[in-house]
N, C-alpha and C. Protein backbone atom coordinates (compact mmCIF):
# COMPACT_ATOMS: atom_id res chain seq x y z
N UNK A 1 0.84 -1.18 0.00
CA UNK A 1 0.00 0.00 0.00
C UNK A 1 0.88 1.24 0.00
N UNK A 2 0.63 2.33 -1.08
CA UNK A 2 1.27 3.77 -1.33
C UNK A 2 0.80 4.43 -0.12
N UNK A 3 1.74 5.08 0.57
CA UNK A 3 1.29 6.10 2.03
C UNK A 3 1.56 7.27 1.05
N UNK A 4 0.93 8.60 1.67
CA UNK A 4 0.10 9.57 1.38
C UNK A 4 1.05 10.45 0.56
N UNK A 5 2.64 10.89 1.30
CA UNK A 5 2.97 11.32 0.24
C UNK A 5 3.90 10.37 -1.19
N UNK A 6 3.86 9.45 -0.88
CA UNK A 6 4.19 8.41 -2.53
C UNK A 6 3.02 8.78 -3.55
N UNK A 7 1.84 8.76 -2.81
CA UNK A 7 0.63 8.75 -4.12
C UNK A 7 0.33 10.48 -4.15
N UNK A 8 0.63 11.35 -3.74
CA UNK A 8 0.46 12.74 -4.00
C UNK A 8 2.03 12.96 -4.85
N UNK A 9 3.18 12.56 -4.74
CA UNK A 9 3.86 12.53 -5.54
C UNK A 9 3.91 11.90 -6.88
N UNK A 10 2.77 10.95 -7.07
CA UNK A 10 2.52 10.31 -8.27
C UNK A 10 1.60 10.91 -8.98
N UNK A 11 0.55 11.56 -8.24
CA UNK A 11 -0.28 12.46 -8.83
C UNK A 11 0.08 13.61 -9.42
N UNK A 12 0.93 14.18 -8.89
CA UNK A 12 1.62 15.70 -9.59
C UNK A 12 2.78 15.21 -10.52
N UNK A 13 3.45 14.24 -10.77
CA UNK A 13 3.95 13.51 -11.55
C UNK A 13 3.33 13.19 -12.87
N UNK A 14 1.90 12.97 -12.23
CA UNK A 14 0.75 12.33 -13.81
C UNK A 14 0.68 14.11 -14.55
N UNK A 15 -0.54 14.87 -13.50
CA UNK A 15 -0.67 15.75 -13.90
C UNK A 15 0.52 16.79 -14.47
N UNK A 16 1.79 16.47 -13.83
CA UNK A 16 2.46 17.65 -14.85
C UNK A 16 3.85 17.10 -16.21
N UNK A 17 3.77 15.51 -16.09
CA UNK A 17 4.01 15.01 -17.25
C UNK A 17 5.82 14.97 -16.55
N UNK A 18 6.12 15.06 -15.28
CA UNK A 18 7.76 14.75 -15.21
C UNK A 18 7.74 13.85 -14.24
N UNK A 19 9.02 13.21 -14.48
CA UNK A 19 9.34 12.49 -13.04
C UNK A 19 10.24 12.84 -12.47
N UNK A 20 10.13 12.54 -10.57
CA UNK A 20 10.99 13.02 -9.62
C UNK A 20 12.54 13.24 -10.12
N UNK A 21 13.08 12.00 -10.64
CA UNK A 21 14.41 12.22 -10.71
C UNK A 21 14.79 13.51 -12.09
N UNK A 22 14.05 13.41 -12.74
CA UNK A 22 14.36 14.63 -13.38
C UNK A 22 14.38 16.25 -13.09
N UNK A 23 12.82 16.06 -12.22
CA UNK A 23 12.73 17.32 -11.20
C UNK A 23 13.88 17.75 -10.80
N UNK A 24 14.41 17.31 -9.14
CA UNK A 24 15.43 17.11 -8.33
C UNK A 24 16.93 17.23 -9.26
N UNK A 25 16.84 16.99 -10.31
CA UNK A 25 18.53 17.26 -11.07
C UNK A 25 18.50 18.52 -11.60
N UNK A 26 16.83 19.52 -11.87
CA UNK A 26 16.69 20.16 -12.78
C UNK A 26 17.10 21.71 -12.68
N UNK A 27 17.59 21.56 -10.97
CA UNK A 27 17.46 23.13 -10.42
C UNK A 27 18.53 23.61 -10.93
N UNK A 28 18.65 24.99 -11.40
CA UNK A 28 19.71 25.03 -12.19
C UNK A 28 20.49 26.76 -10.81
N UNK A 29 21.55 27.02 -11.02
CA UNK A 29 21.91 28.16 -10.42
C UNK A 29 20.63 29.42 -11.00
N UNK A 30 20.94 29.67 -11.93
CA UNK A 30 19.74 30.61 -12.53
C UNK A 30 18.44 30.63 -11.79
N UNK A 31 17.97 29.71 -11.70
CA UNK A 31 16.71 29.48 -11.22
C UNK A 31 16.87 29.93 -9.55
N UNK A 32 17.98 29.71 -8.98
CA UNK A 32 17.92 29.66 -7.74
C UNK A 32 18.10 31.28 -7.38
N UNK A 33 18.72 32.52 -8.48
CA UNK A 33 18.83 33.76 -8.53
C UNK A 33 17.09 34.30 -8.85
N UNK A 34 16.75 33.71 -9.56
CA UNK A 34 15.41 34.15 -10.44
C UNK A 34 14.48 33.99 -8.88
N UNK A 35 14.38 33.09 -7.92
CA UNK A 35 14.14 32.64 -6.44
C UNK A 35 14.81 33.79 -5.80
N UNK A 36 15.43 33.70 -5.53
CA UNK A 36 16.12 35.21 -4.84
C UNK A 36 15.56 36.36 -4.90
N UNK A 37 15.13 36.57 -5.90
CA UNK A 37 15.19 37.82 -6.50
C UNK A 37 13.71 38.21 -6.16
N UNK A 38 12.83 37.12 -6.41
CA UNK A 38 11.42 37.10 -6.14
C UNK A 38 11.35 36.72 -4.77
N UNK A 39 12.07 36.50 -4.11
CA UNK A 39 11.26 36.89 -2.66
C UNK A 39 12.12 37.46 -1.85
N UNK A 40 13.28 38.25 -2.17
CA UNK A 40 13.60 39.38 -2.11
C UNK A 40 12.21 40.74 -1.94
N UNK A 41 12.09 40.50 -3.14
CA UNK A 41 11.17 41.08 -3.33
C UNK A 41 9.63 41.63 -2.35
N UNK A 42 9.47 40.28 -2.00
CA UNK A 42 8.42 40.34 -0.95
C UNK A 42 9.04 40.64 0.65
N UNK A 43 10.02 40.62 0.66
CA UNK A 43 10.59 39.70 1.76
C UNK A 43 11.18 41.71 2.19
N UNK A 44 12.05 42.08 1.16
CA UNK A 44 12.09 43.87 1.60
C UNK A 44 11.10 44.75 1.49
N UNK A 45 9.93 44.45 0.55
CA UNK A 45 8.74 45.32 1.02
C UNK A 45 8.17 45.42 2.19
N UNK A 46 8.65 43.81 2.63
CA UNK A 46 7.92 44.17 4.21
C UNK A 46 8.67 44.47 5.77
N UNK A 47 10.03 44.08 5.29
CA UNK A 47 11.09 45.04 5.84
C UNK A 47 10.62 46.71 5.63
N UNK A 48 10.34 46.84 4.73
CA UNK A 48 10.18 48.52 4.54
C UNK A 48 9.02 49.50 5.55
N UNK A 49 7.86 47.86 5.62
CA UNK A 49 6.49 48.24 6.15
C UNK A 49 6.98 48.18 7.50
N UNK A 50 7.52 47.18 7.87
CA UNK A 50 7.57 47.10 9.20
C UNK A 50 8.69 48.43 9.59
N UNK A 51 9.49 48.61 9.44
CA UNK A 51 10.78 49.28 9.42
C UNK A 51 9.93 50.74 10.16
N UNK A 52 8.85 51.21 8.88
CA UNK A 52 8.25 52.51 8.43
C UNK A 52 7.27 52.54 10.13
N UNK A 53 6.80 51.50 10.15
CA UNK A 53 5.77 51.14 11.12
C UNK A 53 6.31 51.58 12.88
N UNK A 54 7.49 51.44 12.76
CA UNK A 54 8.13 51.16 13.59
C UNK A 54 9.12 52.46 14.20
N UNK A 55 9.16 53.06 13.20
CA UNK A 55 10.51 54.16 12.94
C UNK A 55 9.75 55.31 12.60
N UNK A 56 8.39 55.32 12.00
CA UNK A 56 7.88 56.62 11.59
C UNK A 56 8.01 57.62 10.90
N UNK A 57 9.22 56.72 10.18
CA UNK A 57 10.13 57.41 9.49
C UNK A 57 10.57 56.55 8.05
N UNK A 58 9.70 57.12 6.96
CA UNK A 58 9.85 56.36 5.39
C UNK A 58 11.48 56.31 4.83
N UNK A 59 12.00 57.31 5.03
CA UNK A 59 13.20 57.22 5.20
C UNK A 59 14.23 56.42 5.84
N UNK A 60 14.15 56.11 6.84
CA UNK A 60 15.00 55.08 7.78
C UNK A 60 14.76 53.88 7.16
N UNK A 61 13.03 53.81 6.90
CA UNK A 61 12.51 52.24 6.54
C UNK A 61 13.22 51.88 5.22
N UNK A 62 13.44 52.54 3.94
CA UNK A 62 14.09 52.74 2.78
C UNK A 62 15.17 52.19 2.68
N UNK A 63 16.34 52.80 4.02
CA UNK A 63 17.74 53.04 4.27
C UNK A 63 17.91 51.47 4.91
N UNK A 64 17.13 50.92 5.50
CA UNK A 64 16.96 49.60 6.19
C UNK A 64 16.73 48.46 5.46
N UNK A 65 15.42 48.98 4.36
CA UNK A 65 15.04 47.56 3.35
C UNK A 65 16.53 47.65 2.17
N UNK A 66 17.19 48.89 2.03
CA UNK A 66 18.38 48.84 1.01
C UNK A 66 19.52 47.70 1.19
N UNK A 67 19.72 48.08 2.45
CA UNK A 67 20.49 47.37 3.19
C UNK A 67 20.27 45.89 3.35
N UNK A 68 19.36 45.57 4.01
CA UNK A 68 19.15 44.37 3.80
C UNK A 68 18.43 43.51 2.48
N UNK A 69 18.37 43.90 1.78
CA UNK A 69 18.20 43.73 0.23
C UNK A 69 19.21 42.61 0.13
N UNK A 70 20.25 43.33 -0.27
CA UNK A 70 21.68 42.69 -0.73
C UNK A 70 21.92 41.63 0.22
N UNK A 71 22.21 41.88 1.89
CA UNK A 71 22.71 40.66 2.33
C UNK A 71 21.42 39.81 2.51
N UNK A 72 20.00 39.38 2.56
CA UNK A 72 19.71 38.74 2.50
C UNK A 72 19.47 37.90 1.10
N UNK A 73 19.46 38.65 -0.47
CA UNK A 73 19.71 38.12 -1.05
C UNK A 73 21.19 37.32 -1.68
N UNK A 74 22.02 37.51 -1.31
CA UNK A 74 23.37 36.89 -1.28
C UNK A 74 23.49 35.51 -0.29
N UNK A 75 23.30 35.59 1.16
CA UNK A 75 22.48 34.49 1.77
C UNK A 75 21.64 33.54 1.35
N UNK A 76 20.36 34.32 0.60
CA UNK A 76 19.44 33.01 0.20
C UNK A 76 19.84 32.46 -0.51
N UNK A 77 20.55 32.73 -1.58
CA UNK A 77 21.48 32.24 -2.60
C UNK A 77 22.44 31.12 -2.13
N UNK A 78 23.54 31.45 -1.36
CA UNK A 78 24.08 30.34 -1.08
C UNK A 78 23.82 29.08 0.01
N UNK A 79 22.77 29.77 0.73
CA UNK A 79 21.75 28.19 1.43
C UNK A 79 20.99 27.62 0.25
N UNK A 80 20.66 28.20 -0.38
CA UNK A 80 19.71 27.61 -1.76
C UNK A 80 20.84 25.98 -2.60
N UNK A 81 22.14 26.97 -2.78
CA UNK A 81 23.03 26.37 -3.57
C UNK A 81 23.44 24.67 -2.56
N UNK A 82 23.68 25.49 -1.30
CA UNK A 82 24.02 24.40 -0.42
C UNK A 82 22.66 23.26 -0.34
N UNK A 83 21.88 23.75 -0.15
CA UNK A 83 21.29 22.79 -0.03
C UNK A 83 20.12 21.97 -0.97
N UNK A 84 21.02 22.54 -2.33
CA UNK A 84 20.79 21.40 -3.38
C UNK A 84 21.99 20.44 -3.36
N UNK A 85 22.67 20.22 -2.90
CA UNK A 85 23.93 19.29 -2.81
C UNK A 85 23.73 18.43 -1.60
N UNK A 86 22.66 19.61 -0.60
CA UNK A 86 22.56 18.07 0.33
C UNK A 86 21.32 16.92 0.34
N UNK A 87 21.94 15.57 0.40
CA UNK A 87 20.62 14.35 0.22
C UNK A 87 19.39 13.87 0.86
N UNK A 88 19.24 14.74 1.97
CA UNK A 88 18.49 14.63 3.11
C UNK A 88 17.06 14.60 2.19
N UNK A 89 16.17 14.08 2.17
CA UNK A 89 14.77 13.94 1.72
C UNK A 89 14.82 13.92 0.11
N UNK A 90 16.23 13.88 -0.63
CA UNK A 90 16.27 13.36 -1.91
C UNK A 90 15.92 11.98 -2.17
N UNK A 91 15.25 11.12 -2.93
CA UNK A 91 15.46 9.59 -3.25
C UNK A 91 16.58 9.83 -4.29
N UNK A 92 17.55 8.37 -3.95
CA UNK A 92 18.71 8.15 -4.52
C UNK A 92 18.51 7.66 -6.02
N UNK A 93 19.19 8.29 -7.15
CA UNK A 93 18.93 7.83 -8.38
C UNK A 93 19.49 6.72 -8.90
């Protein structure tokens, strides 16, 4: 008998026409910037809100989401990288 996530992994498998091991090889660096970048995105707007919220001051909040812009996207990036190399919840090909 398939437990729950084997057959939800077979299902999104049917419906989107790939299989796991191709998935899992497919992440490319690019992709993992193009990821960055998009929740960057979300991720300093609300640095900005909270910042603004907090500080009362649109300016500070600005000077704060700038800042952390860069080092959290440089970060997500290389936990991203790292931890496509590690095997933990990969199946072995």
């Amino acid at each position: 008998m398939l437990n729950y996530k084997t057959k939800v992994m077979l299902i999104d498998q049917t419906l989107t026409n790939t299989s796991f091991n191709k998935d899992k090889s497919t992440e490319k660096p690019l992709r993992s910037v193009a990821k960055a970048i998009s929740w960057r995105i979300v991720g300093t707007t609300d640095t900005i809100f909270i910042s603004w919220l907090l500080t009362g001051e649109i300016k500070t909040a600005i000077a704060i989401g700038s800042v952390e812009v860069i080092s959290k996207m440089l970060l997500y990036f290389g936990h991203e990288r790292i931890w496509n190399k590690i095997t933990l919840g990969k199946e072995k090909s």
